[in-house]
Protein backbone atom coordinates (compact mmCIF):
# COMPACT_ATOMS: atom_id res chain seq x y z
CA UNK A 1 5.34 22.67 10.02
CA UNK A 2 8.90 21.75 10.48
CA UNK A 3 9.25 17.77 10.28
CA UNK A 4 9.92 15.12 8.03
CA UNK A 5 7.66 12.30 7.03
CA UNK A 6 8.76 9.10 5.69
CA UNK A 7 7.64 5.91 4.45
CA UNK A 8 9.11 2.46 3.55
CA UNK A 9 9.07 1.36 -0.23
CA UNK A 10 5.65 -0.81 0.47
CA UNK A 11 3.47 2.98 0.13
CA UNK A 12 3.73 2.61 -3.65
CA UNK A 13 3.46 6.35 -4.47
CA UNK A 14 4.59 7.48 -7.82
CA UNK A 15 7.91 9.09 -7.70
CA UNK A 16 6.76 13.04 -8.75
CA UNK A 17 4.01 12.44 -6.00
CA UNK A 18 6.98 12.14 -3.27
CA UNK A 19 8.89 14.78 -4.69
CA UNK A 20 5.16 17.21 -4.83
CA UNK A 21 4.52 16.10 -1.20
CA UNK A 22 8.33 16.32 0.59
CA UNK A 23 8.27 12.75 1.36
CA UNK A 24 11.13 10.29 1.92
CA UNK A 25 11.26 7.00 1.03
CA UNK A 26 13.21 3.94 2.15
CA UNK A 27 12.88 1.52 -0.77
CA UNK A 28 12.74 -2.05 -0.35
CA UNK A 29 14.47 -4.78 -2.34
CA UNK A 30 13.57 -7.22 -5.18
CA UNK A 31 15.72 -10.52 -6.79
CA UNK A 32 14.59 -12.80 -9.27
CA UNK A 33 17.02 -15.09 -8.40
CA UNK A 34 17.75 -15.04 -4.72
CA UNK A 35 21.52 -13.66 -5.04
CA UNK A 36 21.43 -10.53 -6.80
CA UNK A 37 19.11 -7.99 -4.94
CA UNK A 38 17.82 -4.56 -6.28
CA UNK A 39 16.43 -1.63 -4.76
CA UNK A 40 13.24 -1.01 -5.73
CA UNK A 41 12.59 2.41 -8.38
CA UNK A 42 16.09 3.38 -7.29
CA UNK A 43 17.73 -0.15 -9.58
CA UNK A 44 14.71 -1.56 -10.99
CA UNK A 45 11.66 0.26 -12.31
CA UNK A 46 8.31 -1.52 -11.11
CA UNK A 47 7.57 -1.62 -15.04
CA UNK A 48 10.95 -3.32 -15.65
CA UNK A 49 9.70 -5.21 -12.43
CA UNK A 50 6.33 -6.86 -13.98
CA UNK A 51 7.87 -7.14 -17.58
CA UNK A 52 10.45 -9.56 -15.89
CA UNK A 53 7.38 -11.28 -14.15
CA UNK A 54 5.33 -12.02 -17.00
CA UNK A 55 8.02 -12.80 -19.54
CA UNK A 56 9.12 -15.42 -16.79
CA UNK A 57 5.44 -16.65 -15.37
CA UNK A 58 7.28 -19.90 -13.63
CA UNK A 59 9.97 -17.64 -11.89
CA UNK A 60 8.92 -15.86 -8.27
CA UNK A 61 10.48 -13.08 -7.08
CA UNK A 62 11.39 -12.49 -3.91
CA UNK A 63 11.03 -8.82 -1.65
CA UNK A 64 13.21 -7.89 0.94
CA UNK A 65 13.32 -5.25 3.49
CA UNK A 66 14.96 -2.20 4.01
CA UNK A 67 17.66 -2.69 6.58
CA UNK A 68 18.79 -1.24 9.92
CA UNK A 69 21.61 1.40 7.94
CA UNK A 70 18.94 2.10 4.69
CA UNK A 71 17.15 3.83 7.58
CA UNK A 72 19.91 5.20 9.60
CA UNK A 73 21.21 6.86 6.23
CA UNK A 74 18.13 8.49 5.90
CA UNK A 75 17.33 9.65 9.73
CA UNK A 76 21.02 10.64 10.73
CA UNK A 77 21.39 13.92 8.27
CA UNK A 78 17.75 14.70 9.76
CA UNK A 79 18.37 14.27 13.09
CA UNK A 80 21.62 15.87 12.73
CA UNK A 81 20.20 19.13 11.39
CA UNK A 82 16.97 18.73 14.71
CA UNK A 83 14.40 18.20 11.94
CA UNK A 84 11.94 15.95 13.51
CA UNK A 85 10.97 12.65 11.79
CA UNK A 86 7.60 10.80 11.54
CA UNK A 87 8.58 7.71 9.76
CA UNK A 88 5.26 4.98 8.43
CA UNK A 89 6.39 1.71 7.63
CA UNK A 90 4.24 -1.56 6.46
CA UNK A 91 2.29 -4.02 8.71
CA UNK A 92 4.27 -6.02 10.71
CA UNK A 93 2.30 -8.61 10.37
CA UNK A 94 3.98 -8.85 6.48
CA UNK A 95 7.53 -7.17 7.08
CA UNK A 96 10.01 -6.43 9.75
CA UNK A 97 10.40 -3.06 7.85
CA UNK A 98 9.45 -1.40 11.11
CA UNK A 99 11.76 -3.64 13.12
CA UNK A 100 14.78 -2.21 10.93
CA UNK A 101 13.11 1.52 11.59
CA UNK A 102 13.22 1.02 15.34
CA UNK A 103 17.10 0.05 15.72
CA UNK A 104 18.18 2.65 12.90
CA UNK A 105 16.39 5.07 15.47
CA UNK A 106 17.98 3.78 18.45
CA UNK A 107 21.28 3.76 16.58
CA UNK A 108 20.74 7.65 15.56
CA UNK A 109 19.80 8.27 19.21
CA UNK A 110 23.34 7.48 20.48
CA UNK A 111 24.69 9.60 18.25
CA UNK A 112 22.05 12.53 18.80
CA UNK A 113 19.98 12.02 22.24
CA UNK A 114 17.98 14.58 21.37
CA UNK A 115 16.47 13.28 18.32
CA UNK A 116 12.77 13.42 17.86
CA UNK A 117 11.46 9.81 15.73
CA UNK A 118 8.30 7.97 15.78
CA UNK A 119 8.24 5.01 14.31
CA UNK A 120 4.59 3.96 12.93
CA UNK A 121 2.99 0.68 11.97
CA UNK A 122 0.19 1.82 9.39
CA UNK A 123 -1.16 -1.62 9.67
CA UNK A 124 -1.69 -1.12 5.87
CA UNK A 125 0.13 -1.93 2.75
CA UNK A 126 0.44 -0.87 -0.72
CA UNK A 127 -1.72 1.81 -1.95
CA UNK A 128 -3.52 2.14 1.19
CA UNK A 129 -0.08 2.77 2.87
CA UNK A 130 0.58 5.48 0.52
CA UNK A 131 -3.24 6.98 0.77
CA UNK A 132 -2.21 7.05 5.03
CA UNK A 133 1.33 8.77 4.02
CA UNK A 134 -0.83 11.77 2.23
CA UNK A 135 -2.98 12.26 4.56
CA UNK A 136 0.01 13.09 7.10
CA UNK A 137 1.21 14.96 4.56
CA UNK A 138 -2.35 16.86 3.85
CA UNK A 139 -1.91 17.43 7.82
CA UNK A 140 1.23 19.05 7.52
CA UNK A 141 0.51 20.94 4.98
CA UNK A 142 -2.62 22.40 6.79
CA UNK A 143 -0.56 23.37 9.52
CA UNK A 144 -1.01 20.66 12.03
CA UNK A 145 1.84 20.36 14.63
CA UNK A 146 4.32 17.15 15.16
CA UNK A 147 2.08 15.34 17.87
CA UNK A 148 -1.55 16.00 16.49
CA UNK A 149 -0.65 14.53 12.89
CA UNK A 150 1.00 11.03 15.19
CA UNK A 151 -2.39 11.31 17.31
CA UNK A 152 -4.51 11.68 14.26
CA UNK A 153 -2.84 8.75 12.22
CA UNK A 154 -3.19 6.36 14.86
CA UNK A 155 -6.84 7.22 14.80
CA UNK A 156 -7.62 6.75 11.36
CA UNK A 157 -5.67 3.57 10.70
CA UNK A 158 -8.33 1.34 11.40
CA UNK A 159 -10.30 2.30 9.26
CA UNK A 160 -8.20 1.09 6.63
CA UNK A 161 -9.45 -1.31 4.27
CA UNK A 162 -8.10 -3.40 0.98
CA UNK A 163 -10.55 -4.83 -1.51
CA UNK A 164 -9.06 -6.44 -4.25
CA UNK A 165 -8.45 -9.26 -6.49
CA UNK A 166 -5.85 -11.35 -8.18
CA UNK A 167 -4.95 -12.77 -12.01
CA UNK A 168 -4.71 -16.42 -10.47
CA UNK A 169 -4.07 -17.79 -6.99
CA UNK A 170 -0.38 -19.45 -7.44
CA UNK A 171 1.29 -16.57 -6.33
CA UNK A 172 -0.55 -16.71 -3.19
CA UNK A 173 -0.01 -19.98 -2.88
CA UNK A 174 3.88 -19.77 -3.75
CA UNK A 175 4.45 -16.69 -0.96
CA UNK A 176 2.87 -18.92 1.85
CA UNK A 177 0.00 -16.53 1.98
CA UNK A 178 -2.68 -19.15 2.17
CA UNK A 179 -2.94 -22.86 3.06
CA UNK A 180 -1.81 -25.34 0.13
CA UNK A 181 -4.58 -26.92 -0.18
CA UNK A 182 -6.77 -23.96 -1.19
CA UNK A 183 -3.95 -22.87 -3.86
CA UNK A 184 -4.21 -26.29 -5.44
CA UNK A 185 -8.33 -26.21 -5.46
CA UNK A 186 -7.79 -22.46 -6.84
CA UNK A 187 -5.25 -24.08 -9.74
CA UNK A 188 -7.57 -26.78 -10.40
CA UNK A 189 -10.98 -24.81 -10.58
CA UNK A 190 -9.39 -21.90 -12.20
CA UNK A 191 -11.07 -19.65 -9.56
CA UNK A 192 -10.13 -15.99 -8.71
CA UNK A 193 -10.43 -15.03 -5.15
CA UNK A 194 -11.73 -11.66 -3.30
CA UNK A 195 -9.45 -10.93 -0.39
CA UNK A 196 -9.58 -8.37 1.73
CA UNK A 197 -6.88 -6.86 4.15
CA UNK A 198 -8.16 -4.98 7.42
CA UNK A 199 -5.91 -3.89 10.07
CA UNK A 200 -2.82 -5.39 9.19
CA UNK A 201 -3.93 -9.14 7.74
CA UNK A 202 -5.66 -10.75 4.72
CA UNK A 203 -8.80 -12.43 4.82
CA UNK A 204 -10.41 -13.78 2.02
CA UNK A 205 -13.62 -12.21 1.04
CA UNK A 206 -15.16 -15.23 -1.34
CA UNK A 207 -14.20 -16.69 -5.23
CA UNK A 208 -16.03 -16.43 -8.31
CA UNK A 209 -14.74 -18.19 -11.93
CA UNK A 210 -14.27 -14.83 -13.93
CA UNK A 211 -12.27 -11.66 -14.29
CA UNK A 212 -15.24 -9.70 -14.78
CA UNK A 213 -17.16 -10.91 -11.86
CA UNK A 214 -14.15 -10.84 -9.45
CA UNK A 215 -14.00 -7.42 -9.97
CA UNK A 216 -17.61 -6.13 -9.66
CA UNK A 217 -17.59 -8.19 -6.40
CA UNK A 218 -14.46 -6.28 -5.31
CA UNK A 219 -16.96 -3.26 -5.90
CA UNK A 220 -19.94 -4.70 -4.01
CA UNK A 221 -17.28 -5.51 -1.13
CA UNK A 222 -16.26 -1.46 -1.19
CA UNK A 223 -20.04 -0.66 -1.11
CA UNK A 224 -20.55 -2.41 1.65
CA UNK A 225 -18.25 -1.53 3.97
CA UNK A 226 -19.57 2.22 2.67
CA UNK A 227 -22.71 1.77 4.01
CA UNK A 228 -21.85 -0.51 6.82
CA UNK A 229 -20.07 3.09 7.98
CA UNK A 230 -22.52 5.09 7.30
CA UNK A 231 -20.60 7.86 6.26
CA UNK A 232 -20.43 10.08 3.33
CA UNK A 233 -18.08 8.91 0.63
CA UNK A 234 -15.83 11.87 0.47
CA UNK A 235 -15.06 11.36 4.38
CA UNK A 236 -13.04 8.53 2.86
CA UNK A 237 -9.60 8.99 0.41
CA UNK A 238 -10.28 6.32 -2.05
CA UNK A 239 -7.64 5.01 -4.35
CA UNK A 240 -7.34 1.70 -6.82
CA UNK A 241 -4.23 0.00 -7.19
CA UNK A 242 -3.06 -2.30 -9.91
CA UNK A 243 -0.57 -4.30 -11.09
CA UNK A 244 0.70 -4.68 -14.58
CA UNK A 245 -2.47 -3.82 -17.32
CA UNK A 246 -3.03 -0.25 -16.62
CA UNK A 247 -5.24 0.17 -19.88
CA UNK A 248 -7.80 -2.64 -17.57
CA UNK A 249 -7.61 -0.23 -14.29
CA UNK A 250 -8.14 2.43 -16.04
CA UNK A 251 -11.60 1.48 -17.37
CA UNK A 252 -12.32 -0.60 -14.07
CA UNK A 253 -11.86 3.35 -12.71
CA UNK A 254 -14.79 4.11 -15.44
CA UNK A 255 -16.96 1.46 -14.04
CA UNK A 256 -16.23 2.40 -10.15
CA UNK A 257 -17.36 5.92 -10.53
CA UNK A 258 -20.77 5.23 -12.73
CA UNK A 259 -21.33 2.34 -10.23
CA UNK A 260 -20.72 4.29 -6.96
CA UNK A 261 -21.95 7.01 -7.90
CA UNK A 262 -25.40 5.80 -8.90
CA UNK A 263 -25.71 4.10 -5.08
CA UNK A 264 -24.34 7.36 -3.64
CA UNK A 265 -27.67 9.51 -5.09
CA UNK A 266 -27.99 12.59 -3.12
CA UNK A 267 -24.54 13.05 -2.05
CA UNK A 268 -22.37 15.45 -4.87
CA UNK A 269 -20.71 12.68 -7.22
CA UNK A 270 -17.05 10.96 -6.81
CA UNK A 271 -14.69 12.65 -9.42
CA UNK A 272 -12.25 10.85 -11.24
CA UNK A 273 -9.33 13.04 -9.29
CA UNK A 274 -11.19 11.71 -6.22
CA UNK A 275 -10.41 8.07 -7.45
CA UNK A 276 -6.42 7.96 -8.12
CA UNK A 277 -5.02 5.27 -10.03
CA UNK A 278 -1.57 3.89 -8.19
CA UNK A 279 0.73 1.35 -9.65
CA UNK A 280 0.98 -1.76 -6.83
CA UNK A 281 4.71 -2.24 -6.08
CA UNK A 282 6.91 -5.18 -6.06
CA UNK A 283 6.92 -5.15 -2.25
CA UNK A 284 3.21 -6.40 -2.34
CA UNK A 285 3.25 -7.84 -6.47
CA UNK A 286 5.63 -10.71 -5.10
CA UNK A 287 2.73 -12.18 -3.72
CA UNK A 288 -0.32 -11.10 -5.99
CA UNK A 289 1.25 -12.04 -9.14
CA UNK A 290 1.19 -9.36 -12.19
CA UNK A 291 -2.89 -9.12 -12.30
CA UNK A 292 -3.95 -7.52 -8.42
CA UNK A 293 -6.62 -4.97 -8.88
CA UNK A 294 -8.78 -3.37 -6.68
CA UNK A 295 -9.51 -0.50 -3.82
CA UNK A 296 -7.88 1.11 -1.08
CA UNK A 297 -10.15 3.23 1.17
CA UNK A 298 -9.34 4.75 4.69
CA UNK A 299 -10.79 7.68 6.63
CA UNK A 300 -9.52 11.32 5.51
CA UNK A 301 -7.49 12.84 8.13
CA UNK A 302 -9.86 16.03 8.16
């Protein structure tokens, strides 16, 4: 069908995915040093991005959003043309990203009243923003028309869930993501803590004092909300995001589909295409640190 979907930077899809899919993105920015500001994979790779991070541990980056004209720049030519526009931006409970979406559209709208936008808040981030992008895309691609793909997305969003973990807790602490006083106890203790993010905010999910048990309790939290659904796995799109060590998702990955697919007996096993490995942007990474690992799952579209 005849429309364009787009996403802000935060959806962390590889670059040859976009291109595969049709999709647009409206990158957000990253500085190192609070004056000179780069757009992310357009002026700074994400691996440049975490090579800068863990060469300089004591040195925080800092995200910012797309603005008003990134969008406009990308709707106008659209709009111009009468292509109509589904555009899927961040939570806005972490980013005005949608905020900048909304006047860009009003902006194009004087210049072309009869401009078709809408303007989404996934309530998701990261990976699980870019698992909600495909499925509009898988949607389009099927043949599904303008206003049942925007009907169906707002649907499915809720059932959006993060499970995931982090190399240490300062980065948390330093992004004003939780309280101070748990990001000294988590300094002190050395603890790694389970967080999970559900429709559109983080909530932490428990600690434990290792790597290793962090992350099977990132599995026992997917498992969970698995069977607290009661649904058949491959209802879900499934995806696990990390950070810098790819070599350490990759065998996580291993792990995940023995483990879930010795609780799922009777259903056909997970395959390792059904379990995607995506790189976590610096949009989200400015607050995880170089180490976040863990899930993305949300409802399939169809």
């Amino acid at each position: 069908m005849e429309y364009q979907i787009i996403s802000d930077g935060s959806c962390d899809l590889p670059s040859e995915l976009v291109k595969e899919k049709n999709i647009l993105v409206v990158p957000f920015y990253v500085t190192f040093d609070d004056r000179t500001y780069k757009k992310e994979i357009v002026d700074i790779g994400i691996r440049d991005f975490y090579e800068e991070m863990v060469k300089n541990p004591k040195i925080y980056p800092k995200s910012s959003m797309p603005s008003a004209q990134d969008y406009v720049d990308v709707f106008m030519p659209l709009a111009k043309q009468g292509t109509p526009i589904i555009c899927i931006c961040i939570t806005t409970k972490f980013s005005g990203s949608m905020q900048s979406a909304l006047t860009a559209k009003d902006m194009v709208l004087e210049s072309c009243p009869d401009a078709k936008i809408t303007v989404i808040d996934s309530t998701v981030d990261t990976v699980l923003q870019g698992q909600y992008v495909l499925e509009a895309a898988r949607m389009q691609a099927a043949g599904w028309d303008y206003d049942a793909v925007i009907n169906r997305l707002e649907t499915i969003k809720s059932t959006g869930r993060i499970f995931f973990t982090v190399g240490d807790i300062e980065y948390l602490k330093h992004g004003g993501r939780i309280g101070k006083l748990s990001g000294l106890a988590g300094s002190i203790l050395g603890i790694k803590p389970l967080i999970t993010l559900k429709e559109g905010e983080i909530f932490p999910s428990g600690i434990t004092r290792s790597r290793k048990k962090s992350l099977d309790k990132v599995l026992e939290l997917l498992l969970a909300y698995l069977e607290e659904n009661g649904k058949d796995i491959h209802t879900f799109s499934l995806s696990i995001g990390f950070g810098y060590d790819k070599q350490e998702a990759e065998e996580f990955k291993e792990t995940a589909l023995s483990y879930i697919n010795e609780k799922h007996k009777g259903n056909s096993p997970l395959t390792a295409e059904e379990l995607p490995l995506y790189q976590i942007g610096a949009t989200i990474s400015v607050h995880t640190g170089p180490y976040p690992l863990g899930f993305g799952i949300i409802e399939r579209a169809f």
